[in-house]
N, C-alpha and C. Protein backbone atom coordinates (compact mmCIF):
# COMPACT_ATOMS: atom_id res chain seq x y z
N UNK A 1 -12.48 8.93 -22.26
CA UNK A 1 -11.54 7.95 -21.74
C UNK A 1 -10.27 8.67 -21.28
N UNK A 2 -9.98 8.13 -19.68
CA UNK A 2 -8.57 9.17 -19.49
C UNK A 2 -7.20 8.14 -20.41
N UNK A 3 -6.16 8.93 -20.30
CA UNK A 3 -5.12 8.21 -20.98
C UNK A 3 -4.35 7.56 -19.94
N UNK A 4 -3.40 7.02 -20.00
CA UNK A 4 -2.74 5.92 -19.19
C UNK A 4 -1.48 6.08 -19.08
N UNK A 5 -0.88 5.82 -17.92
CA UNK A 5 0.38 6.15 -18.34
C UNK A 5 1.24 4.95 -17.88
N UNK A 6 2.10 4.76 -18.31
CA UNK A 6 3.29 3.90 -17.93
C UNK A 6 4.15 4.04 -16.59
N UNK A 7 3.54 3.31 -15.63
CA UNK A 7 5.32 3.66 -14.37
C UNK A 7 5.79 2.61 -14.33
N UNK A 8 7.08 2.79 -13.52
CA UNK A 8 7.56 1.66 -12.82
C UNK A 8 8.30 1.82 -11.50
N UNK A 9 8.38 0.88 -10.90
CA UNK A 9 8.64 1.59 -9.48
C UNK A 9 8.94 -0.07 -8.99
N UNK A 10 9.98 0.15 -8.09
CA UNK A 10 10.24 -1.19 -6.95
C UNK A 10 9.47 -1.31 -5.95
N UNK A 11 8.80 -2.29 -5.54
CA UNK A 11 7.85 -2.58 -4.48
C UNK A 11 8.49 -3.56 -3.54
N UNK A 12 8.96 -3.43 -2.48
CA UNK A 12 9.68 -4.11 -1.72
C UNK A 12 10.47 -5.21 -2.13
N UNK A 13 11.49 -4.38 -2.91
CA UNK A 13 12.48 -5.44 -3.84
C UNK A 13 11.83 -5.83 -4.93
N UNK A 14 11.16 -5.68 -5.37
CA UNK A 14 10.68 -6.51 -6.95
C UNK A 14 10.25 -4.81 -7.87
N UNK A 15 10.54 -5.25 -8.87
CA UNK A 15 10.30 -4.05 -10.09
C UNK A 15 9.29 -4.27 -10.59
N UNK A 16 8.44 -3.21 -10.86
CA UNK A 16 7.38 -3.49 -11.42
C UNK A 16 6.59 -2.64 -12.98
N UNK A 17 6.35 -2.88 -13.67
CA UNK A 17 5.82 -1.59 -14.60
C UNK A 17 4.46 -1.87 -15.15
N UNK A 18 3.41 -0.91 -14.99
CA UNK A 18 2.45 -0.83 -15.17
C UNK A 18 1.76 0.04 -15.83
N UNK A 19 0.61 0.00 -15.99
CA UNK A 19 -0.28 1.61 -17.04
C UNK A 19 -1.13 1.68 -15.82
N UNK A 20 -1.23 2.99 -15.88
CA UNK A 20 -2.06 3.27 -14.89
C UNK A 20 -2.79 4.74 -15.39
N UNK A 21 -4.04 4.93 -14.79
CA UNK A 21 -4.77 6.02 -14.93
C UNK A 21 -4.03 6.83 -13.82
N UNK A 22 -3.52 8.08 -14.31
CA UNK A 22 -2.81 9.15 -13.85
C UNK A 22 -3.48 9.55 -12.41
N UNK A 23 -4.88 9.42 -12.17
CA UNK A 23 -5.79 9.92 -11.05
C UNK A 23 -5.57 8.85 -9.77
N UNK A 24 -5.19 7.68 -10.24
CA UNK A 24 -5.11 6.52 -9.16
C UNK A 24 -4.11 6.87 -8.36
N UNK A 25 -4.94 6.67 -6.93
CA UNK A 25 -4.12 7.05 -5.66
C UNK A 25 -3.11 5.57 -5.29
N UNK A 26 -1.96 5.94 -4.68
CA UNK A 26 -0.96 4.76 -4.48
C UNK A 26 -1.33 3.83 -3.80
N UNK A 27 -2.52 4.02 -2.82
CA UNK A 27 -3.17 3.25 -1.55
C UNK A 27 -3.51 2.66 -2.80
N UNK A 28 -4.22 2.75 -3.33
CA UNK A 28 -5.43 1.93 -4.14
C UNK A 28 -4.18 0.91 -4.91
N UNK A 29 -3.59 1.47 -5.88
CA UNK A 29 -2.33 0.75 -6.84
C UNK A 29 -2.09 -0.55 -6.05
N UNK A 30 -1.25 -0.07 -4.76
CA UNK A 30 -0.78 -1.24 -4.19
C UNK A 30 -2.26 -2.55 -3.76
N UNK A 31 -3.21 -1.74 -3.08
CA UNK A 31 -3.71 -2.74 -2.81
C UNK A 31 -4.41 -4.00 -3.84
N UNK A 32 -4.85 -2.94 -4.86
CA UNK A 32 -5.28 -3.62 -5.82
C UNK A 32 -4.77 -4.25 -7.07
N UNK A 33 -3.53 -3.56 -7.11
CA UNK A 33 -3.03 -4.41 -8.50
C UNK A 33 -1.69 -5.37 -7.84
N UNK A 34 -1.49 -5.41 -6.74
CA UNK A 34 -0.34 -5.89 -6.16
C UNK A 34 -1.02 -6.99 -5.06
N UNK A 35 -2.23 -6.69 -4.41
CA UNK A 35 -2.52 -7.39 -3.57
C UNK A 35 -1.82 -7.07 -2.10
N UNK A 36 -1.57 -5.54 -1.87
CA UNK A 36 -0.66 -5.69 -0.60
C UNK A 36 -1.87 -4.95 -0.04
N UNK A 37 -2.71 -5.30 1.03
CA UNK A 37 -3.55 -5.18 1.54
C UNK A 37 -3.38 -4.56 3.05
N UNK A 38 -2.15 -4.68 3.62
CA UNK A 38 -1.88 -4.60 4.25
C UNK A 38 -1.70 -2.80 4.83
N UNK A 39 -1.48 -2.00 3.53
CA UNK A 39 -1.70 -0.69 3.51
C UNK A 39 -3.14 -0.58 3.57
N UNK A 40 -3.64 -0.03 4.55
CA UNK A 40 -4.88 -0.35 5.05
C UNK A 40 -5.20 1.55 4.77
N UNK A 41 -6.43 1.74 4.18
CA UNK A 41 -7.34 2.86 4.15
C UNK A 41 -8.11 3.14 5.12
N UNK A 42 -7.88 4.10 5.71
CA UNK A 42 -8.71 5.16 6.64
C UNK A 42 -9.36 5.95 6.46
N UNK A 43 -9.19 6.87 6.33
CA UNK A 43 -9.52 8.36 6.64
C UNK A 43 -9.58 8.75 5.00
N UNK A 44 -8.83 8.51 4.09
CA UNK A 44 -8.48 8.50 2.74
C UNK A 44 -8.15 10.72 2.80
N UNK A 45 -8.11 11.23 4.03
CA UNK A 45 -7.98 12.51 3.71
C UNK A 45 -6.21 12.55 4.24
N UNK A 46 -5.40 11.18 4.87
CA UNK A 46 -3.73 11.68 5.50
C UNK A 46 -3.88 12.04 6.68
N UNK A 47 -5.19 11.76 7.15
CA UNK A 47 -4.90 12.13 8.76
C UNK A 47 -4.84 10.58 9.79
N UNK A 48 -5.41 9.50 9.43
CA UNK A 48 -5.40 8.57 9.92
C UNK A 48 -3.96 7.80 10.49
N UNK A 49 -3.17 8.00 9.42
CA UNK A 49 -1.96 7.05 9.12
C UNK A 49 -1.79 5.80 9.12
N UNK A 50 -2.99 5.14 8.56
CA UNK A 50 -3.28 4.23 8.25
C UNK A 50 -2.58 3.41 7.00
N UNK A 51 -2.42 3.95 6.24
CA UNK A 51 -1.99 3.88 5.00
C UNK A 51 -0.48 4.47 4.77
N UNK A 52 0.20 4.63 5.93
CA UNK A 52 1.63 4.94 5.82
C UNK A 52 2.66 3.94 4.94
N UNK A 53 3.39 4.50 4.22
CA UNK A 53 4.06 3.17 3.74
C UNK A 53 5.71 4.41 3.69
N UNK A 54 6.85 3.56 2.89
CA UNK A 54 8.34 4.41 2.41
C UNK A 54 8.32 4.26 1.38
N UNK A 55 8.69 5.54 1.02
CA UNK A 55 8.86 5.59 -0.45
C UNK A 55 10.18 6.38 -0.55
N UNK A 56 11.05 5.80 -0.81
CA UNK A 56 12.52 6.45 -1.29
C UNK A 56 12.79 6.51 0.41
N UNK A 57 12.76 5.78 1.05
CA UNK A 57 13.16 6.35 2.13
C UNK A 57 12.52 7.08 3.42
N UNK A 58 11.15 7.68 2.92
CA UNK A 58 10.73 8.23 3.69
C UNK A 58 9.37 8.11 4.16
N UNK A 59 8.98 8.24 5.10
CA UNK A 59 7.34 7.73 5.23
C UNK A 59 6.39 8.62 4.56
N UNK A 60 5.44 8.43 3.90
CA UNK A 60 3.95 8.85 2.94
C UNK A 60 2.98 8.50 3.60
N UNK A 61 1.96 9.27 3.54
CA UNK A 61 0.74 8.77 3.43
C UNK A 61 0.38 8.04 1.61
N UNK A 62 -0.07 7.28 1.58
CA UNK A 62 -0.25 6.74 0.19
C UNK A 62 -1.76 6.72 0.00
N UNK A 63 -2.20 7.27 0.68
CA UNK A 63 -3.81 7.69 0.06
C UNK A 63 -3.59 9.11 -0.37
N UNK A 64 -3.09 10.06 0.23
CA UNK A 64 -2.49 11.41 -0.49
C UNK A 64 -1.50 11.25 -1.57
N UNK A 65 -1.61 10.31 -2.16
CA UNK A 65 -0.13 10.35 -3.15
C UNK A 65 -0.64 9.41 -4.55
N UNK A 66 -0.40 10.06 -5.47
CA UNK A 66 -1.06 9.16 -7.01
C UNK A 66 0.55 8.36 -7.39
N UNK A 67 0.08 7.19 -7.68
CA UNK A 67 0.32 6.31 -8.14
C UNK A 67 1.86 6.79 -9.41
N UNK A 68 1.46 7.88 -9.64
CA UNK A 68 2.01 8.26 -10.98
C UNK A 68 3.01 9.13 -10.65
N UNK A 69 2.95 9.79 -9.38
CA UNK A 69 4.28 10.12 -8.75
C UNK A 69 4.89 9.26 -7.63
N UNK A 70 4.59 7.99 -7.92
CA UNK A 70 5.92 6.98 -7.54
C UNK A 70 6.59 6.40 -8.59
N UNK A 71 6.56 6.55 -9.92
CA UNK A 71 6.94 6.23 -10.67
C UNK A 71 8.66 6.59 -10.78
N UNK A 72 8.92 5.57 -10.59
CA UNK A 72 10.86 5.47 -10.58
C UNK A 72 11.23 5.47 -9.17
N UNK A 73 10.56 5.00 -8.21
CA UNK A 73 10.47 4.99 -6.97
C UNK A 73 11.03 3.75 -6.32
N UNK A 74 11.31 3.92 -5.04
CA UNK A 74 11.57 2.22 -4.27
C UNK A 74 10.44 2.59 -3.10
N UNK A 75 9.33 1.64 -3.44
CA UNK A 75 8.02 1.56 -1.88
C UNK A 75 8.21 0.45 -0.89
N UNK A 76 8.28 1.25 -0.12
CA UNK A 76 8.09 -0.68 0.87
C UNK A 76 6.68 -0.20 1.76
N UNK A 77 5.93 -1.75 1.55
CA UNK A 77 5.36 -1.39 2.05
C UNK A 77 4.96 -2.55 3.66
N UNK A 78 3.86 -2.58 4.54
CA UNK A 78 4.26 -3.48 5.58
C UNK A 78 4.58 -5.08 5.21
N UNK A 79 3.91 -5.51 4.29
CA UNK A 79 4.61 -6.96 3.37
C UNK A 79 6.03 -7.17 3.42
N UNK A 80 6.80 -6.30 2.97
CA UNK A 80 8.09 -6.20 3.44
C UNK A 80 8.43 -6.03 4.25
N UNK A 81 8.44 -6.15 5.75
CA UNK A 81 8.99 -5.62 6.51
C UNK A 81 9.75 -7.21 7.20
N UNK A 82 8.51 -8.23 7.21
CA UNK A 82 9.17 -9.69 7.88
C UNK A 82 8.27 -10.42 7.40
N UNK A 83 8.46 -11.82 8.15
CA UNK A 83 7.47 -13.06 7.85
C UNK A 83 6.58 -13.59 9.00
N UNK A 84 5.94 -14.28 8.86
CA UNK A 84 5.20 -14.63 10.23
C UNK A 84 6.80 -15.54 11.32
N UNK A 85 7.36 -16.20 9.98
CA UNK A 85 8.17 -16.96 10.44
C UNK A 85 9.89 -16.07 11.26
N UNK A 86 9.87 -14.96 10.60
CA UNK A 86 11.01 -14.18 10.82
C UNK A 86 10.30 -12.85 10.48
N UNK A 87 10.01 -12.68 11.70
CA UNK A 87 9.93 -10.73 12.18
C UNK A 87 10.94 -10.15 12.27
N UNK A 88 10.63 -9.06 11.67
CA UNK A 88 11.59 -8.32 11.59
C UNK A 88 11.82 -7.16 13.15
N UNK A 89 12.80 -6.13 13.24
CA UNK A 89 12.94 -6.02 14.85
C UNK A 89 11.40 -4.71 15.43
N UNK A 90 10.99 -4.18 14.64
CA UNK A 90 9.59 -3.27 15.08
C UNK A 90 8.25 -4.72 14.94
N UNK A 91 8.49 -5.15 14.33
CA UNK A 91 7.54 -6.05 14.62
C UNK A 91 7.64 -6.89 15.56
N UNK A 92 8.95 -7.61 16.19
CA UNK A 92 8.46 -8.46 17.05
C UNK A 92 8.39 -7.39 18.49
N UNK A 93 9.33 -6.31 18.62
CA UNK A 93 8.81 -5.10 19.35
C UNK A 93 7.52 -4.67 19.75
N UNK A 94 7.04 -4.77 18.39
CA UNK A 94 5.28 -5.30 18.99
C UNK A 94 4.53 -6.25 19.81
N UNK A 95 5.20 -7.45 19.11
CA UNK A 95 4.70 -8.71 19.50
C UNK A 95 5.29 -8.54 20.97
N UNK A 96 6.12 -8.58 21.27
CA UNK A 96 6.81 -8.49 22.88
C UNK A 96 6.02 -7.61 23.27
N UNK A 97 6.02 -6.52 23.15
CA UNK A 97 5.52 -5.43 24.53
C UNK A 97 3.41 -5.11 23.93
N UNK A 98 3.15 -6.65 23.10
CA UNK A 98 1.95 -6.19 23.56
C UNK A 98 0.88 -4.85 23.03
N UNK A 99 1.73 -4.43 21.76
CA UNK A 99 0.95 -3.30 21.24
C UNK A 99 0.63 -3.41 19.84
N UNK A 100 -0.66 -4.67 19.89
CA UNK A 100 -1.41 -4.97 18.88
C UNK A 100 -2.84 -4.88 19.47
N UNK A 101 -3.93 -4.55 19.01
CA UNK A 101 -5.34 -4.65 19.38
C UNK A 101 -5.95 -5.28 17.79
N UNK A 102 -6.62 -4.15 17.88
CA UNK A 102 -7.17 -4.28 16.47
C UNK A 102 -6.52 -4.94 15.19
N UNK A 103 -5.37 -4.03 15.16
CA UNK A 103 -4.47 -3.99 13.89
C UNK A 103 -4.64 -3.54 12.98
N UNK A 104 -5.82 -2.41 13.01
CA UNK A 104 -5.85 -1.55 11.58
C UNK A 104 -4.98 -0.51 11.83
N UNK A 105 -4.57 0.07 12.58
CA UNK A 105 -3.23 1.41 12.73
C UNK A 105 -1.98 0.33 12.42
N UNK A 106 -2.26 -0.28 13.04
CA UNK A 106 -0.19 -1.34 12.74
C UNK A 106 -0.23 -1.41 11.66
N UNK A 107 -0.23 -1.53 10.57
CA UNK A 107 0.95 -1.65 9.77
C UNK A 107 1.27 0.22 9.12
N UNK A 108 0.67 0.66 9.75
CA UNK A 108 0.96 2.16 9.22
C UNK A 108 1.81 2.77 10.33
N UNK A 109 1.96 2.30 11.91
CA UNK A 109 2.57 2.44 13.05
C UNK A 109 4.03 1.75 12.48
N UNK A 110 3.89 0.28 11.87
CA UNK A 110 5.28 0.04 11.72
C UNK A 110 5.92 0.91 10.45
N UNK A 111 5.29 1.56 9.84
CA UNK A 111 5.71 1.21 8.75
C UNK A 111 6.65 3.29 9.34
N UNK A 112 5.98 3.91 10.08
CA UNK A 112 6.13 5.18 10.23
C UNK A 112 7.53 5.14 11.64
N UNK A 113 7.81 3.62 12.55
CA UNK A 113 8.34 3.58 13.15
C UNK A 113 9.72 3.11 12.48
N UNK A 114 9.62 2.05 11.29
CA UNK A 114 10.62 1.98 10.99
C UNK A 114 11.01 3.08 9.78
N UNK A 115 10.83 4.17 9.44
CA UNK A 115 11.15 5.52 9.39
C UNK A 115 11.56 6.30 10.01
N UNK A 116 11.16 6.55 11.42
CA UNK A 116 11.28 7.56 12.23
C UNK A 116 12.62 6.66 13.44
N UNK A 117 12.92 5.24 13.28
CA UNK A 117 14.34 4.71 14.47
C UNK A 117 15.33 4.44 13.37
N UNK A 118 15.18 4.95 12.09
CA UNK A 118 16.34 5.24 11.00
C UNK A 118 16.81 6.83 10.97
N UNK A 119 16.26 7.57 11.18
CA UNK A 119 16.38 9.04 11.19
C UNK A 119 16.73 10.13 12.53
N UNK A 120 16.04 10.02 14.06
CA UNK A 120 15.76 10.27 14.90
C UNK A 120 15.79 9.35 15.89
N UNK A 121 17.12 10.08 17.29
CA UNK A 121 17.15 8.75 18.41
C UNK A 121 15.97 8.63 19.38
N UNK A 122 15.35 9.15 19.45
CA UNK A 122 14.10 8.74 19.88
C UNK A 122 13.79 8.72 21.41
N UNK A 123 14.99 9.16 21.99
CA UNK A 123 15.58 9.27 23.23
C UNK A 123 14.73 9.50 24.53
N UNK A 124 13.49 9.54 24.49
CA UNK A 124 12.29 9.79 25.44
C UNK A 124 11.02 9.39 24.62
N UNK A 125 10.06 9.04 25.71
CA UNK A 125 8.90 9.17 25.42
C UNK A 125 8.15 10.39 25.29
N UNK A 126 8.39 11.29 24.76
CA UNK A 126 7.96 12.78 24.96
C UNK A 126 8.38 12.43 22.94
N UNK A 127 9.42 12.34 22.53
CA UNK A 127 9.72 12.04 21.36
C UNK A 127 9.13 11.07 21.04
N UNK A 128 9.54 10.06 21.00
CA UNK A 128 8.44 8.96 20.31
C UNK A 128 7.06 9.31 20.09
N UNK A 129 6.10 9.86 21.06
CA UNK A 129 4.82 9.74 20.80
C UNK A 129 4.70 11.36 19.78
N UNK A 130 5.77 12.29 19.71
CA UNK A 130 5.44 13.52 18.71
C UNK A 130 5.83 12.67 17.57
N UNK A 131 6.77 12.01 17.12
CA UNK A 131 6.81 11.09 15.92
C UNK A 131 5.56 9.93 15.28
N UNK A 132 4.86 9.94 16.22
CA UNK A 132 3.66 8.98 16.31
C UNK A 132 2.75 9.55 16.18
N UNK A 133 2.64 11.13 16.28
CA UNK A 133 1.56 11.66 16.59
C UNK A 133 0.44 11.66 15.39
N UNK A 134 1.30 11.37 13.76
CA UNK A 134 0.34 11.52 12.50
C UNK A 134 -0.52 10.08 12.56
N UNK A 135 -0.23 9.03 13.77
CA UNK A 135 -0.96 7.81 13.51
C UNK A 135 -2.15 7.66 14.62
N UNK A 136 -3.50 7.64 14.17
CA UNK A 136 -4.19 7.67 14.76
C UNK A 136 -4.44 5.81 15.41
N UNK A 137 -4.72 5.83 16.72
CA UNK A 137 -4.99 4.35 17.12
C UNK A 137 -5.95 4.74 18.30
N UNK A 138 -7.38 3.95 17.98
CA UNK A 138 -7.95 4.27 18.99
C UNK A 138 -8.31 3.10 19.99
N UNK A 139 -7.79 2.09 19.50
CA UNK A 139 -8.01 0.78 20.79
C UNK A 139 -6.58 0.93 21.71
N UNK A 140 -5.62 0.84 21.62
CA UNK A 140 -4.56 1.33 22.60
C UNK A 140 -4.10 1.89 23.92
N UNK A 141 -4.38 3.42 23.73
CA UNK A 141 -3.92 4.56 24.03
C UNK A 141 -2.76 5.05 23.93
N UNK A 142 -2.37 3.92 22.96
CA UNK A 142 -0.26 4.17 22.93
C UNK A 142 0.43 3.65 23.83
N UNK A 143 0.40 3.61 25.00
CA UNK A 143 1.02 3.05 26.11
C UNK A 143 2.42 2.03 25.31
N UNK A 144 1.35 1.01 24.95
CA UNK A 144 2.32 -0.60 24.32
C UNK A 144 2.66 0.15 23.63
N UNK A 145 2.34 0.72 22.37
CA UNK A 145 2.99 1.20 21.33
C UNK A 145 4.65 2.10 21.71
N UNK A 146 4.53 2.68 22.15
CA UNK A 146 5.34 3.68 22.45
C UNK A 146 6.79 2.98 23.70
N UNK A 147 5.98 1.86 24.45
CA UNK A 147 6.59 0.67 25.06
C UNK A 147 7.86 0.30 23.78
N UNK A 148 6.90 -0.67 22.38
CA UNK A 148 7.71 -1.42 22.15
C UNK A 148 8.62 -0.35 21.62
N UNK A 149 8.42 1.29 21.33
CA UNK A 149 9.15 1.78 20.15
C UNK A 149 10.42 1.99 21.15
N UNK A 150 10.74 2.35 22.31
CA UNK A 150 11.42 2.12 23.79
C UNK A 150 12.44 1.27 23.32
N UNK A 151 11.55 0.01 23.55
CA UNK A 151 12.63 -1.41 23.70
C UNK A 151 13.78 -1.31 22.54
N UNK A 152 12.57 -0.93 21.44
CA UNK A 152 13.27 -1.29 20.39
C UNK A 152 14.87 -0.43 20.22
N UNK A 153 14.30 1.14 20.64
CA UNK A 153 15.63 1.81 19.93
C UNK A 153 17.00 1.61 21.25
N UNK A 154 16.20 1.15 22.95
CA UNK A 154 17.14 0.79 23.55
C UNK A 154 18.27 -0.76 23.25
N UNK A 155 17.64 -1.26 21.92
CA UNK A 155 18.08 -2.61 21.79
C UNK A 155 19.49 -1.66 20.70
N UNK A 156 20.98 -2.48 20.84
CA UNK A 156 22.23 -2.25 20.07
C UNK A 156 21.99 -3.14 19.18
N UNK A 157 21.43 -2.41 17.78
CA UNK A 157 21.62 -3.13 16.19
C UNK A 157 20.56 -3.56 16.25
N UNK A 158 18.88 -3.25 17.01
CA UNK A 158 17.94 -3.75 16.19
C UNK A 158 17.04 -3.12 15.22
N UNK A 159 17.57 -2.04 14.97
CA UNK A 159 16.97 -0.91 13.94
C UNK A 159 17.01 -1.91 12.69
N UNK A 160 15.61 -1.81 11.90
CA UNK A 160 15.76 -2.37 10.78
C UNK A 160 16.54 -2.16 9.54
C-alpha cells in the first residue's frame, strides 16, 4: 500500500485539502476529485497542451506535474476563467473571431493565452504563434486562434 499524503492548494479561489497518493498526476487530481474536466488529457507525455492550466502564476502542463507538488499552491484552471453567462476577455476573443472547432485544445489555448497577454506584449503574429507553439490544435490551423489572441491584446484593459 503506497502512503498518502496530505496537500492543500487553492483551486480557482476555493481551498482545498486532500490525501493523495504521492504518484497522482495533477491532470488526474483535478479532474477527478474536483470534477474540473475541462483540463482535458492528451498526449499525457506535455507535448499536446492540452492539459495546460496556472499554477502560481504560471502556465503547466498538469499531466507532467504530481499532484503533490502543488501542494500550497494557487491553480486556476479553465472553470475559472468565466461563465457561459459572463466570459471572461480570451474567451469571448474566441467566441468573436471564431477560433473554436473541436474544443479539445481550448481550454489549454486559453488557459496558456491568459498566461502568456499577462507577461509578454505579443506585438506580432510571428510572437503570438511562438507562444502558442507548446499547444497542439489540429482542426484550426491557428489562423482564428492567433486572430482572437490579436484582438485581444490590441483591446486597452482587456487582459484578464
Amino acid at each position: 500500500m503506497i502512503a498518502h499524503k496530505t496537500i492543500r492548494m487553492t483551486v480557482n479561489g476555493t481551498t482545498y485539502e486532500r490525501s493523495v497518493e504521492p504518484r497522482l498526476l495533477l491532470s488526474d487530481f483535478l479532474r477527478h476529485e474536483f470534477g474540473l474536466t475541462g483540463t482535458h488529457v492528451g498526449c499525457e507525455h506535455g507535448i499536446c497542451g492540452a492539459c495546460t492550466i496556472v499554477v502560481n502564476g504560471d502556465s503547466v502542463r498538469s499531466c507532467l506535474m504530481l499532484a503533490v507538488q502543488a501542494d500550497g499552491a494557487a491553480v486556476e484552471t479553465v472553470e475559472g476563467l468565466g461563465t457561459l453567462q459572463k466570459l471572461n476577455p480570451v474567451q469571448a476573443a474566441f467566441q468573436d473571431q471564431h477560433a473554436l472547432q473541436c474544443g479539445f485544445c481550448t481550454p489549454g489555448m486559453l488557459m496558456t493565452i491568459t498566461d502568456l497577454i499577462k507577461k509578454y506584449p505579443l506585438a506580432s503574429d510571428a510572437e503570438i504563434r511562438e507562444g502558442l507553439s507548446g499547444n497542439l490544435c489540429r482542426c484550426t490551423g491557428y489562423e482564428h486562434i492567433v486572430k482572437a489572441v490579436r484582438a485581444l491584446v490590441r483591446q486597452p484593459g482587456s487582459a484578464p
